[in-house]
C-alpha atoms as a PDB file:
ATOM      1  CA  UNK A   1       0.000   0.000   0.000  1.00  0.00           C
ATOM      2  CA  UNK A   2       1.095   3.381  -0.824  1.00  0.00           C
ATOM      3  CA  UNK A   3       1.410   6.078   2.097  1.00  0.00           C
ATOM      4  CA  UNK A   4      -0.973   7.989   0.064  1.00  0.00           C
ATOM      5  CA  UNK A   5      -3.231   4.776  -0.187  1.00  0.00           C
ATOM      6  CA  UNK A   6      -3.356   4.644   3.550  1.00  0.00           C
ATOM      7  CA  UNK A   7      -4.101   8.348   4.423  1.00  0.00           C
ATOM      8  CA  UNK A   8      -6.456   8.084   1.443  1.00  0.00           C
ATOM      9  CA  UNK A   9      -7.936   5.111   4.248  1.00  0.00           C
ATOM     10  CA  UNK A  10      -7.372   7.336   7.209  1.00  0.00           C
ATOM     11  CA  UNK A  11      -8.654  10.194   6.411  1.00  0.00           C
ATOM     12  CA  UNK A  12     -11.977   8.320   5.341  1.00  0.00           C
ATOM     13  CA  UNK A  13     -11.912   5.655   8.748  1.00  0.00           C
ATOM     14  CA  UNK A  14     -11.449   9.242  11.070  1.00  0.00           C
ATOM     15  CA  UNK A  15     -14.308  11.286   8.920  1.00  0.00           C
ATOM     16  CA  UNK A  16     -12.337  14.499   9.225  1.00  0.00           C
ATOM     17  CA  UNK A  17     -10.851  17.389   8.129  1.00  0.00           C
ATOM     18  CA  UNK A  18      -7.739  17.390   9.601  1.00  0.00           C
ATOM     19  CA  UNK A  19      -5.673  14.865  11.835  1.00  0.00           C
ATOM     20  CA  UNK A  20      -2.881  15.434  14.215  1.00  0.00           C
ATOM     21  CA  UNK A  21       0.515  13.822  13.364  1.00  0.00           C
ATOM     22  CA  UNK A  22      -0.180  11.251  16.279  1.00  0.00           C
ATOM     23  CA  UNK A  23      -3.289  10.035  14.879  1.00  0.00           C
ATOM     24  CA  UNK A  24      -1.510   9.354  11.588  1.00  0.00           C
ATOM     25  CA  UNK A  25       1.045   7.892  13.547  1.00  0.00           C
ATOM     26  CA  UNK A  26      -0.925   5.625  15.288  1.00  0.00           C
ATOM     27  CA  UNK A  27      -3.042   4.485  12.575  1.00  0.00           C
ATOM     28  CA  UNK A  28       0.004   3.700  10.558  1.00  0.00           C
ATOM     29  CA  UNK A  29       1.216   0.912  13.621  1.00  0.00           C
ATOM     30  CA  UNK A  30      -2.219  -0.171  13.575  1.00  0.00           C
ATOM     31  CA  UNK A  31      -2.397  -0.911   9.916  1.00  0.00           C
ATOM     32  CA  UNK A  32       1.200  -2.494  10.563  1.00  0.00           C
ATOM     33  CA  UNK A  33       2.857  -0.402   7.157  1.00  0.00           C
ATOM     34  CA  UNK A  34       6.200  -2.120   6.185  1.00  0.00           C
ATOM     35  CA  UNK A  35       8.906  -0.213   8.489  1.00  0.00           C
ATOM     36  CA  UNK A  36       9.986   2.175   5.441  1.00  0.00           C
ATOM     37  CA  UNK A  37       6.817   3.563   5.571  1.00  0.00           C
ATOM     38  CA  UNK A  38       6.366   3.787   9.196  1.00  0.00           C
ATOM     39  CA  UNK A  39       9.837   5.027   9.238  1.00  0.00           C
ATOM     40  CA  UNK A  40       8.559   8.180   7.307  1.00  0.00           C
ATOM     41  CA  UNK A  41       5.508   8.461   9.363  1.00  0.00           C
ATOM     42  CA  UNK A  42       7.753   8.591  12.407  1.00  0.00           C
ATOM     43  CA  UNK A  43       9.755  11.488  11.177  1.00  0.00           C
ATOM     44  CA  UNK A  44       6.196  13.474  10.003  1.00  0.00           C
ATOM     45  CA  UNK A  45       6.926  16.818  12.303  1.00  0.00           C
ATOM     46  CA  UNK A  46       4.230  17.583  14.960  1.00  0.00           C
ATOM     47  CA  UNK A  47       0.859  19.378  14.039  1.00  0.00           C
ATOM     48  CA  UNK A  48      -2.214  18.891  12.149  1.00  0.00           C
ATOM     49  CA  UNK A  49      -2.612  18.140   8.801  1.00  0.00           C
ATOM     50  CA  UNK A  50      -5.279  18.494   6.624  1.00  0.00           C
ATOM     51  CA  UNK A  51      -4.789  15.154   3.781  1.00  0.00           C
ATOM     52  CA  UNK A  52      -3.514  16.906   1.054  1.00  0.00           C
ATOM     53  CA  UNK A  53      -0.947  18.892   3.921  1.00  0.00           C
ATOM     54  CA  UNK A  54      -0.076  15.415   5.370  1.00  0.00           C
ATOM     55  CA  UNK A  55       0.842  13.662   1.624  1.00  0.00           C
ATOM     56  CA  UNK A  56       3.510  16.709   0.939  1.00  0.00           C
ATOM     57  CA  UNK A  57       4.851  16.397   4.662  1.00  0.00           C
ATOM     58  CA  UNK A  58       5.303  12.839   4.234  1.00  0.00           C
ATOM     59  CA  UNK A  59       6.968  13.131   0.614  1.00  0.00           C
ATOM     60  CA  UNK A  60       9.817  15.683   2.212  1.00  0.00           C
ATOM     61  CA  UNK A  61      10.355  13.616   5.153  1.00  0.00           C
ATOM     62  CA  UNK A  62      12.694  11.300   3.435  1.00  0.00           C
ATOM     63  CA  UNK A  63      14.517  14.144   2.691  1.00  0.00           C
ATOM     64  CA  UNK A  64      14.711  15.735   5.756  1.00  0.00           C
ATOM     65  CA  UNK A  65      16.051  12.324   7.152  1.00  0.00           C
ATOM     66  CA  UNK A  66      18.583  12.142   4.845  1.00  0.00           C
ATOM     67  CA  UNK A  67      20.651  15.275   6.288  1.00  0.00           C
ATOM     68  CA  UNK A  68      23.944  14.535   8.169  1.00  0.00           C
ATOM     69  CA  UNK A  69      25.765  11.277   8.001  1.00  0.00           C
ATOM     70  CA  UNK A  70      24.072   7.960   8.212  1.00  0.00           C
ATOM     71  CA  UNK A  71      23.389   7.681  11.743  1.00  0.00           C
ATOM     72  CA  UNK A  72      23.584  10.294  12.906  1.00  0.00           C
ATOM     73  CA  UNK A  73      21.090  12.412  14.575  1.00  0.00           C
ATOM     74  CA  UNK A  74      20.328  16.035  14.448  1.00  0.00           C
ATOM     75  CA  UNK A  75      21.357  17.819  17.495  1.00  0.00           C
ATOM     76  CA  UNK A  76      23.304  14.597  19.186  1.00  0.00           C
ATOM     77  CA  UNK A  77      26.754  15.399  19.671  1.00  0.00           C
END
């Protein structure tokens, strides 16, 4: 499934406009997503998101994981 397969799903399930990043979050564990996906999910920054809002988010988040050197961490060290 697609990420934007399941919010497609989520947003449908939850019948509203907009859903905070731990709702996504915790509907992605519960629809047990292959761990790249709920990798992504995982690094979806805090806040609302209205669907549309939530698809870009998750489309940069690979990208904002990829700054810095494998493994390491933003802010650790």
């Amino acid at each position: 499934m697609s990420l934007d397969a399941f919010l497609d799903d989520v947003y449908q399930y939850h019948g509203q406009e907009r859903l905070s990043r731990d709702e996504i979050h915790r509907a992605a564990v519960a629809a047990e997503l292959p761990a790249d996906q709920l990798a992504i999910v995982d690094g979806l920054p805090e806040g609302e998101y209205a669907q549309d809002e939530a698809s870009e988010a998750l489309r940069q988040v690979p990208d904002l994981l990829g700054e810095g050197e494998p493994g390491d961490r933003a802010g650790s060290g």
